[in-house]
Each structure stands twice: as C-alpha cells, then as structure tokens.
PDB file of N, CA and C in Angstrom:
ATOM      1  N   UNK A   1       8.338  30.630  21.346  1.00  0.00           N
ATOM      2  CA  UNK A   1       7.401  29.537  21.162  1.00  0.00           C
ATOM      3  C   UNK A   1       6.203  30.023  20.352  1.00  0.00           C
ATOM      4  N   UNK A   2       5.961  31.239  20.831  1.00  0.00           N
ATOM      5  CA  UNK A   2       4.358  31.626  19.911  1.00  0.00           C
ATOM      6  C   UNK A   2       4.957  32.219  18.549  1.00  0.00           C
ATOM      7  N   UNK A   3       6.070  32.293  18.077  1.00  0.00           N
ATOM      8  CA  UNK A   3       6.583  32.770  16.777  1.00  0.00           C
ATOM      9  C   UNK A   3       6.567  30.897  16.095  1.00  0.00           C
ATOM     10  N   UNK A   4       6.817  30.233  16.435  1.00  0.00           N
ATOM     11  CA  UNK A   4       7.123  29.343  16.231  1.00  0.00           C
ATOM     12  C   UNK A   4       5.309  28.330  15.692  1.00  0.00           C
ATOM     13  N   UNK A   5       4.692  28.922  16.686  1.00  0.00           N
ATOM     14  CA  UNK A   5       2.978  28.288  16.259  1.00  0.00           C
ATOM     15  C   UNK A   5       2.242  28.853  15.124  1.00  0.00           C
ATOM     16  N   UNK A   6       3.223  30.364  15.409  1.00  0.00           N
ATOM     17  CA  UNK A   6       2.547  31.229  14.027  1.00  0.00           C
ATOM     18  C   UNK A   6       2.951  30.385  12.436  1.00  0.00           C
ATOM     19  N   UNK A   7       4.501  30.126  12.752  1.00  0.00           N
ATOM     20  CA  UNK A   7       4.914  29.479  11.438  1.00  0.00           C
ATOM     21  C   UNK A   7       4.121  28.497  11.089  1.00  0.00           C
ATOM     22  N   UNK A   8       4.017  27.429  11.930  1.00  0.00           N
ATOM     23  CA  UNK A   8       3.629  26.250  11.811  1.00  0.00           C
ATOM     24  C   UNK A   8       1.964  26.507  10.825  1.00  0.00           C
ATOM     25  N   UNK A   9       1.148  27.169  11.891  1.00  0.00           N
ATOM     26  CA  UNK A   9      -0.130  27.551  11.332  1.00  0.00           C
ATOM     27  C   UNK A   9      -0.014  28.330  10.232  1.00  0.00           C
ATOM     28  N   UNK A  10       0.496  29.485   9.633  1.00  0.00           N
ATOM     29  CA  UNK A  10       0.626  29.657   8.595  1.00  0.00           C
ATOM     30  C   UNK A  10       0.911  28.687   7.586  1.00  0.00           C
ATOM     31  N   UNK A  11       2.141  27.725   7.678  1.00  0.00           N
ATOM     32  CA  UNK A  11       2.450  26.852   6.500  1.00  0.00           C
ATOM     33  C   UNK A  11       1.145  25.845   6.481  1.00  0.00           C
ATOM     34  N   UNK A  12       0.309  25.681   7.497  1.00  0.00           N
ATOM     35  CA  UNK A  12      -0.285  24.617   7.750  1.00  0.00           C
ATOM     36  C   UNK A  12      -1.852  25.258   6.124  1.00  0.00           C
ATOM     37  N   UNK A  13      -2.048  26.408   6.908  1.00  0.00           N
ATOM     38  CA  UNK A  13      -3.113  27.127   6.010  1.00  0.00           C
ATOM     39  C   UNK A  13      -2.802  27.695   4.511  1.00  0.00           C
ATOM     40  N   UNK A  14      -1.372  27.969   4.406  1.00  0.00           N
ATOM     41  CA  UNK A  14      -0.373  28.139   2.864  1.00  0.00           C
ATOM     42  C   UNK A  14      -1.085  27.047   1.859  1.00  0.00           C
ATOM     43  N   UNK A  15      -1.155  27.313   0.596  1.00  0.00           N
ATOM     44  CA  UNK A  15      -0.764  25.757   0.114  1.00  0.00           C
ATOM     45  C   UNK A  15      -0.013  24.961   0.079  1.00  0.00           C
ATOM     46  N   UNK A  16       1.113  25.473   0.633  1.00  0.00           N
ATOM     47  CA  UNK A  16       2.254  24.407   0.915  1.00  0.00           C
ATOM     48  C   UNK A  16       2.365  23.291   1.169  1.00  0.00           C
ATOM     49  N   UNK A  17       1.457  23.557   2.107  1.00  0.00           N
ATOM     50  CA  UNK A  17       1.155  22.275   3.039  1.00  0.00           C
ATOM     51  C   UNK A  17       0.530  21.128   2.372  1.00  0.00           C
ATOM     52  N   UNK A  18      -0.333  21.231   1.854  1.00  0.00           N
ATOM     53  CA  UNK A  18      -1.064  20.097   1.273  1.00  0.00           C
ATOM     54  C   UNK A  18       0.216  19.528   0.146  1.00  0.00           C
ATOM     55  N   UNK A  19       0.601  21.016  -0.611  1.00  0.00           N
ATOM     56  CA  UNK A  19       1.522  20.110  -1.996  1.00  0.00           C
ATOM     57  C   UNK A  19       2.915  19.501  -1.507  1.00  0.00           C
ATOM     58  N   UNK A  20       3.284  20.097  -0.220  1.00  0.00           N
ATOM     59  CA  UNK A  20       4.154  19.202   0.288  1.00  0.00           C
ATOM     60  C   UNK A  20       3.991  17.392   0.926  1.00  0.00           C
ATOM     61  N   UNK A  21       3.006  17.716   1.374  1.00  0.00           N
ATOM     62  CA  UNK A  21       1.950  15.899   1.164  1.00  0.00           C
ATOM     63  C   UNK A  21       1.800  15.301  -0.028  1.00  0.00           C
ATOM     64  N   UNK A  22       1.400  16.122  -0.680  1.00  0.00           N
ATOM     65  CA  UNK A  22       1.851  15.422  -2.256  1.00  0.00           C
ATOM     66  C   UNK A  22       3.232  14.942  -2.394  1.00  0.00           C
ATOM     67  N   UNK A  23       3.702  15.958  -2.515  1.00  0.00           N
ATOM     68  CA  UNK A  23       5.049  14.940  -2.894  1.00  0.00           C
ATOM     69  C   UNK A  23       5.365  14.292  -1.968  1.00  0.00           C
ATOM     70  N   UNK A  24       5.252  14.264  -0.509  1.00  0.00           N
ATOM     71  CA  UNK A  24       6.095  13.235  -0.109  1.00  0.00           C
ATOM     72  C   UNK A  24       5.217  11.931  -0.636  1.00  0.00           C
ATOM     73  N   UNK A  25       3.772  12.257  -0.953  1.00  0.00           N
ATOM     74  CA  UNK A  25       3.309  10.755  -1.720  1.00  0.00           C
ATOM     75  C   UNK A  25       3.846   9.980  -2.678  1.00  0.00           C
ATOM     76  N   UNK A  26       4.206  11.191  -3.297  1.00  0.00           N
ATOM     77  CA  UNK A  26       4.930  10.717  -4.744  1.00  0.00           C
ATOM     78  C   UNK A  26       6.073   9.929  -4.374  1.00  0.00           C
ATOM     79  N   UNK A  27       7.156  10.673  -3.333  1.00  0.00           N
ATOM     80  CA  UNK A  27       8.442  10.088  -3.179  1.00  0.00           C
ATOM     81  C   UNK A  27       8.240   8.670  -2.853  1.00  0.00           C
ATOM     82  N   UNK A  28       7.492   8.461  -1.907  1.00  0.00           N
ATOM     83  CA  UNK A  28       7.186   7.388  -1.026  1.00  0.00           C
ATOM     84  C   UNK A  28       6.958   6.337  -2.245  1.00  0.00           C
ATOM     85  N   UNK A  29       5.622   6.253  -3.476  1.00  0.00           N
ATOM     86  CA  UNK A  29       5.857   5.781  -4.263  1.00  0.00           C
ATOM     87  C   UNK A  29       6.817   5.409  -5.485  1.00  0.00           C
ATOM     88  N   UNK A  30       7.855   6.505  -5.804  1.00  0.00           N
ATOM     89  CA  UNK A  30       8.740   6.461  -6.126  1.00  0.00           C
ATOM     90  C   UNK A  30       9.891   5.313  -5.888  1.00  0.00           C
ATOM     91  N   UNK A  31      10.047   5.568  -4.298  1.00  0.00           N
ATOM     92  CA  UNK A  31      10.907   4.854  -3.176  1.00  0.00           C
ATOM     93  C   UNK A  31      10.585   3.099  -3.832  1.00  0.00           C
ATOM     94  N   UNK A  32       8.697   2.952  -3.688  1.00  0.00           N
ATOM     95  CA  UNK A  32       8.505   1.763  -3.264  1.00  0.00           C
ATOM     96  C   UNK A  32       8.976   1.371  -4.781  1.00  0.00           C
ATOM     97  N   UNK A  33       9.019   1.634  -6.045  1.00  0.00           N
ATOM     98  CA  UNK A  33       9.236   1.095  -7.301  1.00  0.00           C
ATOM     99  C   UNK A  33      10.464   1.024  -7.966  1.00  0.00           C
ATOM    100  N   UNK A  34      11.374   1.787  -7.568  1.00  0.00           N
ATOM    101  CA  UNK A  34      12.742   1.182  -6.944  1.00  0.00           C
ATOM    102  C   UNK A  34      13.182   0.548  -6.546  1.00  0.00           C
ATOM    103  N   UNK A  35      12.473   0.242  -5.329  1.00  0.00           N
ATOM    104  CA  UNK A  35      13.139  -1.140  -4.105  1.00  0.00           C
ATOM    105  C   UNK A  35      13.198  -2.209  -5.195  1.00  0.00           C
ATOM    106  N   UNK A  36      11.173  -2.195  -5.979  1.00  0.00           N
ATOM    107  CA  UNK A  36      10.933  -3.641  -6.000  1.00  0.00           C
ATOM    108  C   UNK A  36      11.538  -3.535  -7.467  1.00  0.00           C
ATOM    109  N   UNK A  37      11.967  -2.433  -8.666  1.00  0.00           N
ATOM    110  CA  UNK A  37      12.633  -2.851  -9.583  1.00  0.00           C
ATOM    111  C   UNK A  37      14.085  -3.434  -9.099  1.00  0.00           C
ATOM    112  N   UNK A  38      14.862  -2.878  -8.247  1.00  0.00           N
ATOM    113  CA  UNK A  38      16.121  -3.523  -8.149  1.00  0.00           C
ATOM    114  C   UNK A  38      16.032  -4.649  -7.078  1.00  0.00           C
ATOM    115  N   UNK A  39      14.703  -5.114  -6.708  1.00  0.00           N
ATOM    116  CA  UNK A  39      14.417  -6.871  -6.105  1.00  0.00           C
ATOM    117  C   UNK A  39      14.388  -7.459  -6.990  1.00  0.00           C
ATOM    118  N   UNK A  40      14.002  -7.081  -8.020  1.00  0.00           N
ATOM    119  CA  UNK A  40      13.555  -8.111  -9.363  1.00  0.00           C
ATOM    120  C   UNK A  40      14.512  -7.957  -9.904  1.00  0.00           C
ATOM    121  N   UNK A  41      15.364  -7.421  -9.879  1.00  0.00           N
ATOM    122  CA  UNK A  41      16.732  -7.062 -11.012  1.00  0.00           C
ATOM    123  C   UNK A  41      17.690  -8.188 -10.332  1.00  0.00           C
ATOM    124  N   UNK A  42      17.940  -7.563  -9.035  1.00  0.00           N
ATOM    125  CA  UNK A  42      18.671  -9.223  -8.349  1.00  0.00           C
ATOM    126  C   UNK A  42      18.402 -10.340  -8.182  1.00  0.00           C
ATOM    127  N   UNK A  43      16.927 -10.728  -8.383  1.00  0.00           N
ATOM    128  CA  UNK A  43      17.223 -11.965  -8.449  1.00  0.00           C
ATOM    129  C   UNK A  43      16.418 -12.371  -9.623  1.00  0.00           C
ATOM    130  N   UNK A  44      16.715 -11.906 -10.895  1.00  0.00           N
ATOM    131  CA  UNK A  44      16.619 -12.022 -11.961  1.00  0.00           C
ATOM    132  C   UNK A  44      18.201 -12.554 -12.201  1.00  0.00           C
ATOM    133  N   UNK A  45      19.128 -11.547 -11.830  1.00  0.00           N
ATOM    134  CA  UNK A  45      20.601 -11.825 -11.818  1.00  0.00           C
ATOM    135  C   UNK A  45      21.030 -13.140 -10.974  1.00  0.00           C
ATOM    136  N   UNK A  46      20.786 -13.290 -10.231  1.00  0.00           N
ATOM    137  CA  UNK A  46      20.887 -14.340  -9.276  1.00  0.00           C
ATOM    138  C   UNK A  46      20.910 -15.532  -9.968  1.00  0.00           C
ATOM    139  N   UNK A  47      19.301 -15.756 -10.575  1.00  0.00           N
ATOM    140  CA  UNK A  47      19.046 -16.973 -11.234  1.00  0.00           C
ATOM    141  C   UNK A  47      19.890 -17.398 -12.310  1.00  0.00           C
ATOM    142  N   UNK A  48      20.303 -15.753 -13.403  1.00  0.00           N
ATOM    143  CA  UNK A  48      20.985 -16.434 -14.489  1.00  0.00           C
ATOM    144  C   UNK A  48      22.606 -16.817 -13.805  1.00  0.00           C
ATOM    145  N   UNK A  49      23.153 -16.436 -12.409  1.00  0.00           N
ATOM    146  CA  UNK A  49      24.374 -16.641 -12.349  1.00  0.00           C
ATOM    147  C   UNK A  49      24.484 -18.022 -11.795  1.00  0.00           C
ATOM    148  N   UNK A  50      23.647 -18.274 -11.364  1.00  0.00           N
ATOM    149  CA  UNK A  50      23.174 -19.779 -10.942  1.00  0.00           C
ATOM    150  C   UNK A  50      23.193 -20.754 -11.903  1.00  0.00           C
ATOM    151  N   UNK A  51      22.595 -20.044 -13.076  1.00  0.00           N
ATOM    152  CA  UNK A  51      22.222 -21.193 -14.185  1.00  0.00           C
ATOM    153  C   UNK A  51      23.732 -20.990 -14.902  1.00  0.00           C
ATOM    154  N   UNK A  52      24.560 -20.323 -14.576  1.00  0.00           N
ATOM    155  CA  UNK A  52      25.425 -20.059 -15.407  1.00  0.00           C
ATOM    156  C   UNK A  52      27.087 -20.549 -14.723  1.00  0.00           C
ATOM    157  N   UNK A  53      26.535 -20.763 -13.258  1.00  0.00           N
ATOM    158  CA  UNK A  53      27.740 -21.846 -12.211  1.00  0.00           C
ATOM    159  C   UNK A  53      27.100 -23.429 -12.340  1.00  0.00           C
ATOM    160  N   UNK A  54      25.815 -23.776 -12.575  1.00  0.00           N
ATOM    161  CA  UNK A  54      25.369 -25.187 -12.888  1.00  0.00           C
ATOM    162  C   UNK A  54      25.925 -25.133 -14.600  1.00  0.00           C
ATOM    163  N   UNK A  55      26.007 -24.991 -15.450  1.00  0.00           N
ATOM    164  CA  UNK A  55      26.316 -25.107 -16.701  1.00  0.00           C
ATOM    165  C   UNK A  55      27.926 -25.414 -16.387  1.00  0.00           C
ATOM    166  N   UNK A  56      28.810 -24.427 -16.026  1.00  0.00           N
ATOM    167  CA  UNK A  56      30.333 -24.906 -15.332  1.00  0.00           C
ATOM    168  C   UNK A  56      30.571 -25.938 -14.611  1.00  0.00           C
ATOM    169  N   UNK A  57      29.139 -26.476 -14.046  1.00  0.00           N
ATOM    170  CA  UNK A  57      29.923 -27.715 -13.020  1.00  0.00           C
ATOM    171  C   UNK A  57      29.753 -28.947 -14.021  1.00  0.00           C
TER     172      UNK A  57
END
C-alpha cells in the first residue's frame, strides 16, 4: 500500500500529471466534435433521403 502512495505522489508531482489532464482535455474535446460532426452529418443525410422518398412518391 505505501509503495503504491509513493507512485501515486510521485506521478502526481512529475509533470505528467498535469500533461496528462491536458490531453484528456483535448480528447474530451475531440470526442465532443465528432459526436456533433456525425449529428449533423445524419441528419443532413436524413433530410436529403427524405426529400429524395417525397420526390418518388
């Protein structure tokens, strides 16, 4: 257990630590501009397949 607090506190005081918060910021933003490009991609698609089964009927 006390090998285990040492790690922790070391990585905590490393720079690691902080630049690993970084990126998970980054990912996280990453993540969110993804979602909402392929929300907008589907129902961008959506609409034209819609407009494109009303044109067939």
């Amino acid at each position: 257990m006390n090998k285990l607090m040492t790690s922790v506190k070391d990585f905590l005081v490393s720079e690691d630590g902080p630049t690993a918060v970084e990126y998970a910021v980054m990912l996280a933003l990453i993540v969110v501009v993804c979602f909402s490009t392929v929300g907008s991609i589907g129902t961008n698609t959506n609409a034209k397949f819609a407009a494109a089964n009303a044109d067939l009927l």
